[in-house]
Protein backbone atom coordinates (compact mmCIF):
# COMPACT_ATOMS: atom_id res chain seq x y z
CA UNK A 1 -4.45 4.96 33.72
CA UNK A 2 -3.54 9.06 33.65
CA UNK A 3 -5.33 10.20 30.76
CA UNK A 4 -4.09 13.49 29.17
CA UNK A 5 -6.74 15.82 27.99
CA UNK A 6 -6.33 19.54 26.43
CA UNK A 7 -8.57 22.30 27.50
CA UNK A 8 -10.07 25.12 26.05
CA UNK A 9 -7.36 27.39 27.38
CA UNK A 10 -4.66 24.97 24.85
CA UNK A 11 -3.43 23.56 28.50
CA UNK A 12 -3.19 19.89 29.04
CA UNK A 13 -4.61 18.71 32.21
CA UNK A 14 -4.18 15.29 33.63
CA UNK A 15 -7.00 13.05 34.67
CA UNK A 16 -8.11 9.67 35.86
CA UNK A 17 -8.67 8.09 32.36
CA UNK A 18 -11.28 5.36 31.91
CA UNK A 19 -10.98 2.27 33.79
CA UNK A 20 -8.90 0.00 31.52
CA UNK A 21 -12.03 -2.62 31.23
CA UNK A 22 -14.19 -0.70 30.33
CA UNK A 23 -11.80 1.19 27.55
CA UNK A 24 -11.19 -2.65 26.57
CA UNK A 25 -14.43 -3.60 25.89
CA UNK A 26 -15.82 -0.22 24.22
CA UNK A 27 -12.83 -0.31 21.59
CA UNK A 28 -13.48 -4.12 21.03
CA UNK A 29 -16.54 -2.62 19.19
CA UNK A 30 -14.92 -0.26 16.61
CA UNK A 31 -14.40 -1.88 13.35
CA UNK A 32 -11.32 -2.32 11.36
CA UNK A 33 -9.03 -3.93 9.57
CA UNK A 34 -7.19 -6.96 11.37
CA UNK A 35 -3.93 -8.83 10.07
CA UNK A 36 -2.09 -11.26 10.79
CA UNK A 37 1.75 -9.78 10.96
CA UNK A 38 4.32 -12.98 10.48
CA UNK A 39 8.34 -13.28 10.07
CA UNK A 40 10.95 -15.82 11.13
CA UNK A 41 13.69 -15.10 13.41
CA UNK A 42 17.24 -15.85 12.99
CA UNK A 43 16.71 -19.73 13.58
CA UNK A 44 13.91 -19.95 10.87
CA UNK A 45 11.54 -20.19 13.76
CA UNK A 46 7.50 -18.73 13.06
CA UNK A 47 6.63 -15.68 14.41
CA UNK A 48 3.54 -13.53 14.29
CA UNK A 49 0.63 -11.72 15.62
CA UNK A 50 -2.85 -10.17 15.17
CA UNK A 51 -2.50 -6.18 14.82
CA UNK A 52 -5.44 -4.03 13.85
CA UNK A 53 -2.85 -0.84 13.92
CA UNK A 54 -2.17 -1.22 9.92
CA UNK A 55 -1.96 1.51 7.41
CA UNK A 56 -0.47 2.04 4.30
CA UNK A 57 2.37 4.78 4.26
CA UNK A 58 3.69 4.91 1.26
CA UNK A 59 3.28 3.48 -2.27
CA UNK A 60 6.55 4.86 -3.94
CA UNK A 61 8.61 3.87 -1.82
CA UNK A 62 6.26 1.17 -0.51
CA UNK A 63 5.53 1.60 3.35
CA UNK A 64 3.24 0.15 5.80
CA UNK A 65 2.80 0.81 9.36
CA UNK A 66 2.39 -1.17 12.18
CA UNK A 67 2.56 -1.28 15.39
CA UNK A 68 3.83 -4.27 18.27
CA UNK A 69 4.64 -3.46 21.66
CA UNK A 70 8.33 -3.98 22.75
CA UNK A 71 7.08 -6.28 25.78
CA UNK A 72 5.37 -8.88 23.07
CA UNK A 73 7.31 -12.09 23.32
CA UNK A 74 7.65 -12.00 19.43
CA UNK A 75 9.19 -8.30 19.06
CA UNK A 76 12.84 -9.45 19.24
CA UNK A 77 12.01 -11.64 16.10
CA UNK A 78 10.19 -8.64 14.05
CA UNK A 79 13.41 -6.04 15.65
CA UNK A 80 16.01 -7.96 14.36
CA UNK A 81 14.49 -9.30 10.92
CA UNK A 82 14.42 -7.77 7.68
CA UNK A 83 11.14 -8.79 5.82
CA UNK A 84 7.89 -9.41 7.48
CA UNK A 85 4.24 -10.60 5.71
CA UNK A 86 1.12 -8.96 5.94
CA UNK A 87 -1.65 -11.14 5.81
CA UNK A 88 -5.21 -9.69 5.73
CA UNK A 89 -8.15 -11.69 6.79
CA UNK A 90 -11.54 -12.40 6.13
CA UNK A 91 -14.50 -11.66 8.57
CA UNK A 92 -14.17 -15.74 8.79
CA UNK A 93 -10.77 -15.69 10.03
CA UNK A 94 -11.92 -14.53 13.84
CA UNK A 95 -10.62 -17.67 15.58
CA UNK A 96 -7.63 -17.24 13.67
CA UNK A 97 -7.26 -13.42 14.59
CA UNK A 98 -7.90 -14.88 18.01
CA UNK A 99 -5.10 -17.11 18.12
CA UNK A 100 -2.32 -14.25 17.56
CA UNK A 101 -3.56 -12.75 19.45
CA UNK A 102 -2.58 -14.40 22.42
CA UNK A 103 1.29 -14.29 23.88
CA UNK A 104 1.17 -18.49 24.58
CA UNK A 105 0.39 -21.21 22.59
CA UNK A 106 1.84 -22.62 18.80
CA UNK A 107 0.18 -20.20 16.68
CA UNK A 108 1.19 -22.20 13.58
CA UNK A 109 0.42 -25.82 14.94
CA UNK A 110 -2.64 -26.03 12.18
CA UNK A 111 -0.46 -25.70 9.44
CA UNK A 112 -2.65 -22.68 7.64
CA UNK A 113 0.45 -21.11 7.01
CA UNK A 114 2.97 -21.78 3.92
CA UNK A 115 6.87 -20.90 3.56
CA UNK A 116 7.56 -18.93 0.08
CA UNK A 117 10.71 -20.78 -1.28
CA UNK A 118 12.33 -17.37 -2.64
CA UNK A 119 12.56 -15.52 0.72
CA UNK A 120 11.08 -17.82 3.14
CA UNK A 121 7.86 -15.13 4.12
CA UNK A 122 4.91 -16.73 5.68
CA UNK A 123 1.86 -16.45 4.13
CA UNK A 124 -1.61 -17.36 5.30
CA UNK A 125 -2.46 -20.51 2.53
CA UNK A 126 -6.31 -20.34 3.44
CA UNK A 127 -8.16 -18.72 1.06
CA UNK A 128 -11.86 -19.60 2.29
CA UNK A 129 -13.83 -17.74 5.28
């Protein structure tokens, strides 16, 4: 992985990087915030996954930020939709976080998630953790 690196001179010179492993595992150990991202796609089908690149933007208008890589399986749902749900968890929720964060699997089969009836969002129904 090139890794881009300025010098003292203002020039950027390009390196080696860390192995990606190792940057992996020494990132796994800085705190902060995880979420669970959800929306439907066009078909009404669940969507979703664990991002712990969240921020608030903006209150007035209200913006968030967030960020999901254009190769995740669920980015043509979030691309082409026009509401998403934020759902912040609880130190509890780790097997949870787990679970979206992985590209396979139902991520919704334990039914911890509820349909509003006015839009249709998906929010996380389990308060506990």
């Amino acid at each position: 992985m090139p890794a881009l690196t300025r010098t003292a001179t203002g020039t950027v010179a390009r390196g080696a990087g860390p192995d990606p492993d190792q940057l992996r595992e020494a990132l796994a150990h800085f705190p902060s915030g995880v979420v669970i991202v959800t929306t439907r796609s066009e078909t009404r089908t669940p969507h979703g996954f664990t991002a712990s690149s969240f921020c608030a933007v903006s209150l007035e208008p209200p913006l968030v930020s967030v960020c999901l890589a254009r190769a995740a399986r669920c980015h043509p749902a979030f691309g082409g939709g026009d509401r998403f749900t934020v759902n912040m968890l609880r130190p509890g929720h780790v097997e949870l976080a787990r679970r979206f964060a992985r590209s396979t699997g139902d991520k919704f089969e334990d039914g911890s998630f509820r349909c509003t009836q006015q839009a249709g969002e998906l929010h996380f129904s389990r308060t506990s953790g």
